[in-house]
Every structure is written in C-alpha cells, then in structure tokens.
C-alpha atoms as a PDB file:
ATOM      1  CA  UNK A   1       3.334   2.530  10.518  1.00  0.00           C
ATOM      2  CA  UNK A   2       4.522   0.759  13.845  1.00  0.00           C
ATOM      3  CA  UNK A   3       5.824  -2.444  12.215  1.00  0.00           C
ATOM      4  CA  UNK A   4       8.834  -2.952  10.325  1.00  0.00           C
ATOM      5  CA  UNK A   5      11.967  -1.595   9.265  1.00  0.00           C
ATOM      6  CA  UNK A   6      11.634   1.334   6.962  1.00  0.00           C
ATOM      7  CA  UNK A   7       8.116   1.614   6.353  1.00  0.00           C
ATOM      8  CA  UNK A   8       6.064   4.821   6.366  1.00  0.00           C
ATOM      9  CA  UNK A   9       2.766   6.198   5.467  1.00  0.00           C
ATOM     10  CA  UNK A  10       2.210   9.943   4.454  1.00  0.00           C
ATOM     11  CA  UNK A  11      -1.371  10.751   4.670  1.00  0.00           C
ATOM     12  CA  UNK A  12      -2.308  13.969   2.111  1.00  0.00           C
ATOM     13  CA  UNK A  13      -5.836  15.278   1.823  1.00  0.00           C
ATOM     14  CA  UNK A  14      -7.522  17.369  -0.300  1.00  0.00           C
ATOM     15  CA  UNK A  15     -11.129  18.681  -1.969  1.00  0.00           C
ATOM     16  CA  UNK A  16     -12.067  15.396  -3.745  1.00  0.00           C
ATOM     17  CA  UNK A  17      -8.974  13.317  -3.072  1.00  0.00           C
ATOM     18  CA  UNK A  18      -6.994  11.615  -0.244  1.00  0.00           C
ATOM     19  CA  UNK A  19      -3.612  10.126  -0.908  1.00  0.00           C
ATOM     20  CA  UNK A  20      -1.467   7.585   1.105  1.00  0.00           C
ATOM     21  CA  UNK A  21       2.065   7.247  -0.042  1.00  0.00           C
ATOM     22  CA  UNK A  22       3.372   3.956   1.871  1.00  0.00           C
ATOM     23  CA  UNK A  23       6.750   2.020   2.090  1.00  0.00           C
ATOM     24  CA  UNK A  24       6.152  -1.177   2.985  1.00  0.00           C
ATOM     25  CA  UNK A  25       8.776  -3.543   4.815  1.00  0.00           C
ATOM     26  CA  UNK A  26      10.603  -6.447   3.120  1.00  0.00           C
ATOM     27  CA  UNK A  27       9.135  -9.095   5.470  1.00  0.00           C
ATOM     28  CA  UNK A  28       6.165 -10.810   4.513  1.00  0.00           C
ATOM     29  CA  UNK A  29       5.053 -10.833   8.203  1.00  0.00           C
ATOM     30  CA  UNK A  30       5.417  -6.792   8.669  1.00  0.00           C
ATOM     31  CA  UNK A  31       3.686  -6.561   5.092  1.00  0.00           C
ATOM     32  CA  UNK A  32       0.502  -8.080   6.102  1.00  0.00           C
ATOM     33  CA  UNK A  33       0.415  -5.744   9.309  1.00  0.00           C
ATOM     34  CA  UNK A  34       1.660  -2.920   7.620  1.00  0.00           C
ATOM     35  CA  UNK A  35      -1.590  -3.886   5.298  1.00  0.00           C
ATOM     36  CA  UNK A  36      -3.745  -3.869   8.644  1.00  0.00           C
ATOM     37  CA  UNK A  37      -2.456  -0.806   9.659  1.00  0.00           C
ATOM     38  CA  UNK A  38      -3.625   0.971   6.270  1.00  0.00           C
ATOM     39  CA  UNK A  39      -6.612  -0.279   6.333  1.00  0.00           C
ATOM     40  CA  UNK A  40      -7.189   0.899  10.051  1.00  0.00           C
ATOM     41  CA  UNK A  41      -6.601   4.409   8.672  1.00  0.00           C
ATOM     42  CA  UNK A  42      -8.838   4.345   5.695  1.00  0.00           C
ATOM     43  CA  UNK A  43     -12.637   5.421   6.633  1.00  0.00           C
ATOM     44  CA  UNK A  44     -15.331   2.296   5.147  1.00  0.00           C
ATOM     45  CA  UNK A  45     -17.403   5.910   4.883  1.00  0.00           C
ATOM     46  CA  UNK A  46     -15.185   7.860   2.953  1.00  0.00           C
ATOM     47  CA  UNK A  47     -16.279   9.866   0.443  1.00  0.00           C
ATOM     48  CA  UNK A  48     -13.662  11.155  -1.537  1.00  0.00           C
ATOM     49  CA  UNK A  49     -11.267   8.656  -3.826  1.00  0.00           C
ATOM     50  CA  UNK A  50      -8.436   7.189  -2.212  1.00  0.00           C
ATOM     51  CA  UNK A  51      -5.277   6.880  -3.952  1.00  0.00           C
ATOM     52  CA  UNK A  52      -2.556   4.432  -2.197  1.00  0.00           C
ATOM     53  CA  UNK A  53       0.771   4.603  -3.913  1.00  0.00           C
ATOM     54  CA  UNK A  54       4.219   3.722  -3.187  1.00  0.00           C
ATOM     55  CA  UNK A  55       6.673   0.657  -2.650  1.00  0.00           C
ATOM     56  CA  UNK A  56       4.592  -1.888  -1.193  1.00  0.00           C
ATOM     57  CA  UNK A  57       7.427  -4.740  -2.026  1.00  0.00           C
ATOM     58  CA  UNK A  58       5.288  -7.468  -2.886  1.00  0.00           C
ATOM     59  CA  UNK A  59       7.341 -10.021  -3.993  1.00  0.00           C
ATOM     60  CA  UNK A  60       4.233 -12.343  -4.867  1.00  0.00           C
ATOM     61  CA  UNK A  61       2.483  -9.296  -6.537  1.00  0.00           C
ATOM     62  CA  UNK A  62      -1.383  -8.607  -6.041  1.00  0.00           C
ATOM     63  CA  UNK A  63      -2.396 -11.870  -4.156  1.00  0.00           C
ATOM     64  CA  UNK A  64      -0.798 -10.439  -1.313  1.00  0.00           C
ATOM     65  CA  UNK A  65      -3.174  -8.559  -0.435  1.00  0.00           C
ATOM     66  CA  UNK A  66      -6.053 -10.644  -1.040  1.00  0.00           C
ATOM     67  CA  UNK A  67      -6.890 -11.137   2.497  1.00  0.00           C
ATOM     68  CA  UNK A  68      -7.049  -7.367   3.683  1.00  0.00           C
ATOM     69  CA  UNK A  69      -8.805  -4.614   2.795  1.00  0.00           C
ATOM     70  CA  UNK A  70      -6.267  -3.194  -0.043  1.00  0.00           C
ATOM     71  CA  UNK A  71      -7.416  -6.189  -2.529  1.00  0.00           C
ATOM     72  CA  UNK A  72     -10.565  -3.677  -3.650  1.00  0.00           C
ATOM     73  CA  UNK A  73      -8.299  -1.277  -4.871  1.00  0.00           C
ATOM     74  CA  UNK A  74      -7.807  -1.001  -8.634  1.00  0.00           C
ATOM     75  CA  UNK A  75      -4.239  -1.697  -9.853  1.00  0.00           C
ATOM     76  CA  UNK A  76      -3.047   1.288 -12.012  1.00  0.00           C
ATOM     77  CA  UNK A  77      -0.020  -1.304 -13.232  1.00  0.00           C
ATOM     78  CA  UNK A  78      -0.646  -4.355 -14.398  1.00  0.00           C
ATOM     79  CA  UNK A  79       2.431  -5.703 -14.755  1.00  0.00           C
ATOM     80  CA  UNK A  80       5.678  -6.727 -12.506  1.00  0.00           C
ATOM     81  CA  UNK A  81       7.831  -3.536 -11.932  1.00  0.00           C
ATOM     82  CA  UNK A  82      11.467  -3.522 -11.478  1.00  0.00           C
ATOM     83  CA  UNK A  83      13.920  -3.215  -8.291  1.00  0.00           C
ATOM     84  CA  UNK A  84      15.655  -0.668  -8.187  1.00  0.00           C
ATOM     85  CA  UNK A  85      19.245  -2.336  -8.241  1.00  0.00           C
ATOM     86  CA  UNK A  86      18.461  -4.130 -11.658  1.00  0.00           C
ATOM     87  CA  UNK A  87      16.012  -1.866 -13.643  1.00  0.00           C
ATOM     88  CA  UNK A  88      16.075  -3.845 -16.840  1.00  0.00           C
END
C-alpha cells in the first residue's frame, strides 16, 4: 500500500483461496485509502474466497468500513480485540 506509515499488504494465492494479510495505518485518513487501495486489488469477478486478515486498527470498529468495499466481508470476530500494549 502507497499510503501511510507502516502499512502493508501480502497478497497469497492458492487452489480455492486467496489471502490478503494487511497492516493498516493509525490515521483515519490513510485507513480509508488504505481501504481503497484493497479494494482496487480485489477482482468484483473473483472466484475463489477471499480471506483479508490482519491489523486493520480501527479504532471505531466495523463502521469504518461501511463506505468501501470491505463492509461485505463477514467478520470472523465479533467483538473488540485488544492492543497490544494492554492485552487485558
């Protein structure tokens, strides 16, 4: 990804599966372009399942990305997680 400190994208494919592992920056203005950018890479014709994991460091959780394309992906956790500095 272009914008932001820190961020990166690792694209993996295989058979039935393509996986995007991301890092998202801590700006709320490089988020939503660093949101752009993934969606620019995913294919509206893809046939295999696409799995995006990582640290997207949304602060404000899913509504984030309720204006771009990553809102019809399927949360696999529900709930808040924690930073890293205070697990618990």
């Amino acid at each position: 990804m272009k914008t932001g400190q820190k961020t990166l994208v690792l694209e993996v494919e295989f058979e039935y599966e393509k996986f995007f592992l991301v890092h998202f920056s801590l700006s709320k203005q490089a988020r939503l372009k660093n949101q752009e950018e993934i969606c620019q890479m995913l294919d509206e014709k893809e046939s295999k399942n696409i799995i995006i994991l990582g640290d997207f460091n949304s602060f404000q959780g899913h509504s984030e990305f309720q204006y771009s394309c990553m809102n019809k992906f399927e949360l696999a956790i529900k709930k808040p997680t924690f930073p890293a500095v205070k697990p618990f």
